[in-house]
PDB file of N, CA and C in Angstrom:
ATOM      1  N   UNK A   1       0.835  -1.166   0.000  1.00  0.00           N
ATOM      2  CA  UNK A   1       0.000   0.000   0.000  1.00  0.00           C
ATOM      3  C   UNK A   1       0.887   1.238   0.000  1.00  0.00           C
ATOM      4  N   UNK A   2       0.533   2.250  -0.323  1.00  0.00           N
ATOM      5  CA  UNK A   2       1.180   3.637  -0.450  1.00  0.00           C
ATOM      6  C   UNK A   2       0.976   4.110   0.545  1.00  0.00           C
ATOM      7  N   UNK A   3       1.741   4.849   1.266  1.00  0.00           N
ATOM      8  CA  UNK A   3       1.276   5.595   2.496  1.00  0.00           C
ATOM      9  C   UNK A   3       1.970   7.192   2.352  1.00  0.00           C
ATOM     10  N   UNK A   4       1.337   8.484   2.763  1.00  0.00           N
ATOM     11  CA  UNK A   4       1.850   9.472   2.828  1.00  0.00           C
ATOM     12  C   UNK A   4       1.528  10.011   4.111  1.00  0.00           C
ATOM     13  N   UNK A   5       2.491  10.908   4.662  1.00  0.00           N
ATOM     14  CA  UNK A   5       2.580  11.621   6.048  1.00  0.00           C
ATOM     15  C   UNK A   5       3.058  13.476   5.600  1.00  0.00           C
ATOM     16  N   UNK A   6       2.239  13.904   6.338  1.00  0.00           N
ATOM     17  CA  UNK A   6       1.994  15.355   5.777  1.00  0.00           C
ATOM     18  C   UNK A   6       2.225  16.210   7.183  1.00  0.00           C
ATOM     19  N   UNK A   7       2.961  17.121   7.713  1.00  0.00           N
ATOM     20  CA  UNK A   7       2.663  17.738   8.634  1.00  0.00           C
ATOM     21  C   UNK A   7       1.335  18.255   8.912  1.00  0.00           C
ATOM     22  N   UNK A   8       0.482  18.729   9.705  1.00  0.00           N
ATOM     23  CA  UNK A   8      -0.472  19.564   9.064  1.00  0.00           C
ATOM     24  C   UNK A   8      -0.260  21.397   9.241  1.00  0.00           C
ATOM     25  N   UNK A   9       0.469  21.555  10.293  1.00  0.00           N
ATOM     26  CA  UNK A   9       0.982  23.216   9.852  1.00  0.00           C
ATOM     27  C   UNK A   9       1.195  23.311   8.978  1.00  0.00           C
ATOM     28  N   UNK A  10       2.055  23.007   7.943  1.00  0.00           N
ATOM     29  CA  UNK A  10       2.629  23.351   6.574  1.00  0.00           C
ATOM     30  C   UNK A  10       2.451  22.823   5.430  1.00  0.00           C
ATOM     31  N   UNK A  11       1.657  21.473   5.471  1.00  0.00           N
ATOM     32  CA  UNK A  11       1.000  20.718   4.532  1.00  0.00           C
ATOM     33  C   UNK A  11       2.481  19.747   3.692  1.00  0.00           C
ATOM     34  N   UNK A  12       3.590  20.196   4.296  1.00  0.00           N
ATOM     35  CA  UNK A  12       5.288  19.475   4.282  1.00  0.00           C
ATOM     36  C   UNK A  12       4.493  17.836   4.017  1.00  0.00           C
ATOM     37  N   UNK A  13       5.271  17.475   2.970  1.00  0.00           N
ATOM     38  CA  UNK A  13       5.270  15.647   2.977  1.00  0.00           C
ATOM     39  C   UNK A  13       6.691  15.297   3.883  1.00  0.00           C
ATOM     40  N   UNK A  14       6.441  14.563   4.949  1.00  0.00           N
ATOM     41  CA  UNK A  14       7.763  14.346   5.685  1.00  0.00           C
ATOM     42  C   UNK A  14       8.028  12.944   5.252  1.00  0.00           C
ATOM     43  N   UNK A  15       7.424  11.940   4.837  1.00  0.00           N
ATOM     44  CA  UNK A  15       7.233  10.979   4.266  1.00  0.00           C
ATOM     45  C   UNK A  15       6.541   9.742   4.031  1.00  0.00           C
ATOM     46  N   UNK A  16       6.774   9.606   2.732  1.00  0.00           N
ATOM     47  CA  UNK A  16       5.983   8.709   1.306  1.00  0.00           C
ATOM     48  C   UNK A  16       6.969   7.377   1.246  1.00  0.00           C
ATOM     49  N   UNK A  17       6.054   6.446   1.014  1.00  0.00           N
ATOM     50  CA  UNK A  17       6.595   4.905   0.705  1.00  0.00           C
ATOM     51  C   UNK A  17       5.777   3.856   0.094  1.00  0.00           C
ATOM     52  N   UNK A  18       5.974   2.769  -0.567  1.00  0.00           N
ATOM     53  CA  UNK A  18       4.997   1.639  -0.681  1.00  0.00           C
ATOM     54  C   UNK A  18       5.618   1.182   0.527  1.00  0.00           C
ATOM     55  N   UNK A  19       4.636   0.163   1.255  1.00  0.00           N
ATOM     56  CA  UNK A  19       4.454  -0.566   2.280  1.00  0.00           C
ATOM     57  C   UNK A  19       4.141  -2.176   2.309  1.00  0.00           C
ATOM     58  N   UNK A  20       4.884  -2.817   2.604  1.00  0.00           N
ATOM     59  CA  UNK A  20       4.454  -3.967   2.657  1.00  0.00           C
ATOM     60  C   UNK A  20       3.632  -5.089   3.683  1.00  0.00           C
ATOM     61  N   UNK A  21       3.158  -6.163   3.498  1.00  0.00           N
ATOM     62  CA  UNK A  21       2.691  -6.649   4.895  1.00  0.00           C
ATOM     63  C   UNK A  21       3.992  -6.736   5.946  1.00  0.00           C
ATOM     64  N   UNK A  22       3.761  -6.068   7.463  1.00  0.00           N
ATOM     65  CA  UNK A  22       4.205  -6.169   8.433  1.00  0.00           C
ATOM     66  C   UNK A  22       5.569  -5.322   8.802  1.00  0.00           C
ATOM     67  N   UNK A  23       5.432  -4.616   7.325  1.00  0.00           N
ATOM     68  CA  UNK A  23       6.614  -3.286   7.898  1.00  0.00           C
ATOM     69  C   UNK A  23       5.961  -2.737   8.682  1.00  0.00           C
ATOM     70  N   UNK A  24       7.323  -1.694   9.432  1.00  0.00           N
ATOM     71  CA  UNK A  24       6.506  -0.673   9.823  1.00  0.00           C
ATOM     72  C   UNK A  24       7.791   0.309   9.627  1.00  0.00           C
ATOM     73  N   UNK A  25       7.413   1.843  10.111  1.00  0.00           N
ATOM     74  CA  UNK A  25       8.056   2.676  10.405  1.00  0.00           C
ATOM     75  C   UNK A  25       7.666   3.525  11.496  1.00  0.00           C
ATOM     76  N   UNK A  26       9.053   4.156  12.080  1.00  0.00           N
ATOM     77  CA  UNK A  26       8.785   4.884  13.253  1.00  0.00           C
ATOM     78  C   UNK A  26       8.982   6.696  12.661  1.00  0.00           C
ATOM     79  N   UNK A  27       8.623   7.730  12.854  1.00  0.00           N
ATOM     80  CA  UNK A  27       8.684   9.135  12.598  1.00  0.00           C
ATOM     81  C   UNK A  27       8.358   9.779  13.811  1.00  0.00           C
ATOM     82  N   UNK A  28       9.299  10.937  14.272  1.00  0.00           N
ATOM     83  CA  UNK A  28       9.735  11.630  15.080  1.00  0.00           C
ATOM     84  C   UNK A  28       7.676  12.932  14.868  1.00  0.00           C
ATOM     85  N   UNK A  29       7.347  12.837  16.060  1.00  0.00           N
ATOM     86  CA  UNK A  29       6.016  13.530  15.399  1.00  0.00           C
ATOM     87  C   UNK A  29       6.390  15.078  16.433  1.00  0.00           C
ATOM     88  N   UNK A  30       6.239  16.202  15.354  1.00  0.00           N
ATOM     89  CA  UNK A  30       6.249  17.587  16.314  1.00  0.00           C
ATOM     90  C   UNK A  30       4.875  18.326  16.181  1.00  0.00           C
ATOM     91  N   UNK A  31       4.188  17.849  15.781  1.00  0.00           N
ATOM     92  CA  UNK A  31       2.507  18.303  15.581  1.00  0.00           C
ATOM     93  C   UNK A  31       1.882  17.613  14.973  1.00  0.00           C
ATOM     94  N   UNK A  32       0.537  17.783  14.733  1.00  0.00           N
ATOM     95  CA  UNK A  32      -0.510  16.676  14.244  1.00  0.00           C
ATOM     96  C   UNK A  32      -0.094  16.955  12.622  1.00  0.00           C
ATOM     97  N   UNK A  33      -0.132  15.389  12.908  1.00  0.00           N
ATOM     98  CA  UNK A  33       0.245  14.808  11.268  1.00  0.00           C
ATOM     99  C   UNK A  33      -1.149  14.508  10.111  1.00  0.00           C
ATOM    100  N   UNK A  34      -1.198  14.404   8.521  1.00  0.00           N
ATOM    101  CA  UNK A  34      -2.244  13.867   7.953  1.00  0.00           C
ATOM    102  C   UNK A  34      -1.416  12.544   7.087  1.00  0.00           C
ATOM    103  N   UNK A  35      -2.235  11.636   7.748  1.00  0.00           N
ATOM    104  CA  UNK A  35      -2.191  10.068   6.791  1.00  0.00           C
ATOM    105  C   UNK A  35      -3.067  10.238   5.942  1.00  0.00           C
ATOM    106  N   UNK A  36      -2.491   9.976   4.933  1.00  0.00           N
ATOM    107  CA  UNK A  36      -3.195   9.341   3.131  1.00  0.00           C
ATOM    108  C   UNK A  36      -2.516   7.604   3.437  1.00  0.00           C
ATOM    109  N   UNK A  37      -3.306   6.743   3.216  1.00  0.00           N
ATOM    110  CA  UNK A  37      -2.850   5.683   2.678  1.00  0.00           C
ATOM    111  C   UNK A  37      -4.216   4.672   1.854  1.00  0.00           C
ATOM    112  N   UNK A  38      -3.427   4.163   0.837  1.00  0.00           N
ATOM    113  CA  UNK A  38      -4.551   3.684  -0.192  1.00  0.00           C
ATOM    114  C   UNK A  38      -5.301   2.711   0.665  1.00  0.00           C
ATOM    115  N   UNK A  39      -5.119   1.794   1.974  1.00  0.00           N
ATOM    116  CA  UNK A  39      -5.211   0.476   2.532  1.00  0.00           C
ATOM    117  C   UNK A  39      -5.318   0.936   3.571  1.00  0.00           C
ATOM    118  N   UNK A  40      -5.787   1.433   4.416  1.00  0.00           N
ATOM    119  CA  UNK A  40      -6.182   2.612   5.612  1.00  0.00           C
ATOM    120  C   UNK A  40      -6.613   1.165   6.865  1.00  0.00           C
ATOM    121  N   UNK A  41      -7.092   0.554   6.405  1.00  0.00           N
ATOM    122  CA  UNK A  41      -8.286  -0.874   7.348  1.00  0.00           C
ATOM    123  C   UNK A  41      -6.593  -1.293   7.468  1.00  0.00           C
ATOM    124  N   UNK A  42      -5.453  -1.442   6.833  1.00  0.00           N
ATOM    125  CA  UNK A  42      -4.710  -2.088   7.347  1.00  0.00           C
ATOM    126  C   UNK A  42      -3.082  -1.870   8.137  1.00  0.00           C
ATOM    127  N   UNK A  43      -3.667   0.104   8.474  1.00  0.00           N
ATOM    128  CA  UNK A  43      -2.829   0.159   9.155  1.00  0.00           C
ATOM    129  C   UNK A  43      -2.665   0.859  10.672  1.00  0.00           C
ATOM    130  N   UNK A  44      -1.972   0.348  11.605  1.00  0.00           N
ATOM    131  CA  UNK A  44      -2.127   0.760  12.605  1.00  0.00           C
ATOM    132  C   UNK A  44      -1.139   1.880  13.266  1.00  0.00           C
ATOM    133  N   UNK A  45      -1.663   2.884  14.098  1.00  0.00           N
ATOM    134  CA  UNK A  45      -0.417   3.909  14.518  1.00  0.00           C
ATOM    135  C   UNK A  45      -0.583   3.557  15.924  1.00  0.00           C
ATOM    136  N   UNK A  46       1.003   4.401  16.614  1.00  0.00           N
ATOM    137  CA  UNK A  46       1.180   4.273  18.117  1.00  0.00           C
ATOM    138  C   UNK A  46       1.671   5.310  18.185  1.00  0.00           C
ATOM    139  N   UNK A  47       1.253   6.366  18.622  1.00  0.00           N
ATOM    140  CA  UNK A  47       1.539   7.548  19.802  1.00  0.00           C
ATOM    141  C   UNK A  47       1.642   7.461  21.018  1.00  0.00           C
ATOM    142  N   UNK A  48       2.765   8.310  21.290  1.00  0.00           N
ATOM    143  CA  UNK A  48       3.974   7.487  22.643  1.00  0.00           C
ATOM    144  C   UNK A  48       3.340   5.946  23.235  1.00  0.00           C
ATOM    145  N   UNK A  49       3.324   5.016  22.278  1.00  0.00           N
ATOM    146  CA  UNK A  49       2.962   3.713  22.938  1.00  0.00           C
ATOM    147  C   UNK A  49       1.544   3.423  23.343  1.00  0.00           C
ATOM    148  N   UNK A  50       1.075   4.230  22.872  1.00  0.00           N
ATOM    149  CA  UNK A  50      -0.403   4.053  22.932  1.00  0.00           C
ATOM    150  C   UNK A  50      -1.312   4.379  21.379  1.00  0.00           C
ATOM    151  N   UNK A  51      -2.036   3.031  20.961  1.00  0.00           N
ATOM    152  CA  UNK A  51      -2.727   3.066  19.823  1.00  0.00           C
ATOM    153  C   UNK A  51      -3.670   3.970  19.642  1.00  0.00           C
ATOM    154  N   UNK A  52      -3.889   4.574  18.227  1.00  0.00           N
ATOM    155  CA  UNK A  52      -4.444   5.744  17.951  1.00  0.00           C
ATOM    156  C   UNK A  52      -5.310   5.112  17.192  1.00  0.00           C
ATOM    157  N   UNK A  53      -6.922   5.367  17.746  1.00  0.00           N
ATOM    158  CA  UNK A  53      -8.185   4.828  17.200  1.00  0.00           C
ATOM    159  C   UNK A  53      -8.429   5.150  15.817  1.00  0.00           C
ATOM    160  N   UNK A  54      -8.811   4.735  15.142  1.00  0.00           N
ATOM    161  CA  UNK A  54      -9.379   5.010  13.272  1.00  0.00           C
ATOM    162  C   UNK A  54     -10.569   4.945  13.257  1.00  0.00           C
ATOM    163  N   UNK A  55     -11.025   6.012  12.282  1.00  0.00           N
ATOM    164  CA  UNK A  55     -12.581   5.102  11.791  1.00  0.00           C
ATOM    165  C   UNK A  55     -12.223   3.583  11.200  1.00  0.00           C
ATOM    166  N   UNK A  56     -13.614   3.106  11.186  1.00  0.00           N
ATOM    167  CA  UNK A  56     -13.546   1.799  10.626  1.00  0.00           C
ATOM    168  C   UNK A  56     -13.687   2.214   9.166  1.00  0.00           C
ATOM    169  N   UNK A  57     -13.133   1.752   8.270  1.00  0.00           N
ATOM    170  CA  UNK A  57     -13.169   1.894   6.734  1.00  0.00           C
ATOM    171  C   UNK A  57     -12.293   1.239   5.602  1.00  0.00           C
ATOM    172  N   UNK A  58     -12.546   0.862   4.379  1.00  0.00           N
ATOM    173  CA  UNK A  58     -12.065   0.403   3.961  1.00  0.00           C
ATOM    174  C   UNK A  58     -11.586   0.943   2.266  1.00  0.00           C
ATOM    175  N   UNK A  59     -10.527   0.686   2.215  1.00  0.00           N
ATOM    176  CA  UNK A  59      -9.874   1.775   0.786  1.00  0.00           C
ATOM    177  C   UNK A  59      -9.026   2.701   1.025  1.00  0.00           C
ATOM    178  N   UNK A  60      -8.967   3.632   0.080  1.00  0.00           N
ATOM    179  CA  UNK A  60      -8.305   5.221   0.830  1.00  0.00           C
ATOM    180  C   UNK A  60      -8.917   6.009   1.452  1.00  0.00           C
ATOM    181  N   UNK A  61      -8.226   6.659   2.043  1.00  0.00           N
ATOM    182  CA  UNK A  61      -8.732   7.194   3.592  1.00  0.00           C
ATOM    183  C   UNK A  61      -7.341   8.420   3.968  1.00  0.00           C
ATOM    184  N   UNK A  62      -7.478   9.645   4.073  1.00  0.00           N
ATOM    185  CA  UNK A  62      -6.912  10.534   4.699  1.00  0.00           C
ATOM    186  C   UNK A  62      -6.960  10.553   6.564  1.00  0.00           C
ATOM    187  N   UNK A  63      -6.675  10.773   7.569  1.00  0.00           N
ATOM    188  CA  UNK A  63      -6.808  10.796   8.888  1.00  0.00           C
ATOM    189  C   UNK A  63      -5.665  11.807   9.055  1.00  0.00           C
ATOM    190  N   UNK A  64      -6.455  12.421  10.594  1.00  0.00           N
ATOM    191  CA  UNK A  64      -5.313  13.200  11.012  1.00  0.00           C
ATOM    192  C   UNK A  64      -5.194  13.026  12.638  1.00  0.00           C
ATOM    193  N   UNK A  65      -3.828  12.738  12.932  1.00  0.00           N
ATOM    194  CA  UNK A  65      -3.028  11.842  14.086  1.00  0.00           C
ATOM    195  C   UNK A  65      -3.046  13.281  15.128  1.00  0.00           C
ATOM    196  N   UNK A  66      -3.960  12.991  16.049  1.00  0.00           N
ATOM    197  CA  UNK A  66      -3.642  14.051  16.583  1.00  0.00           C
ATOM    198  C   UNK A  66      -2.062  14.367  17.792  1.00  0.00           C
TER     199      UNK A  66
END
């Protein structure tokens, strides 16, 4: 799946990747971020160690990490 990470002050892409099953990546967060990813149902975030709820949905999907 494609995934993009957007600051949202500045609308900055901090970063873009295809994704595979069971990668992951970690990013340094200094304000609320916006996720684009085409596969949204299949991915999960952790802010300081604690999971960050989603709508339920399936496809592409924008969210913003507060």
């Amino acid at each position: 799946m494609d995934v993009e990470v957007r600051e949202e002050s500045d609308g900055q892409v901090i970063w873009r990747a295809h994704m595979e099953a069971n990668e992951s990546h970690s990013l340094t967060k200094r304000g609320r971020l916006f996720v684009t990813a085409t596969e949204m149902q299949n991915i999960q975030f952790e802010v300081d160690g604690r999971r960050v709820r989603l709508p339920t949905y399936s496809g592409k999907l924008r969210v913003l990490i507060p």
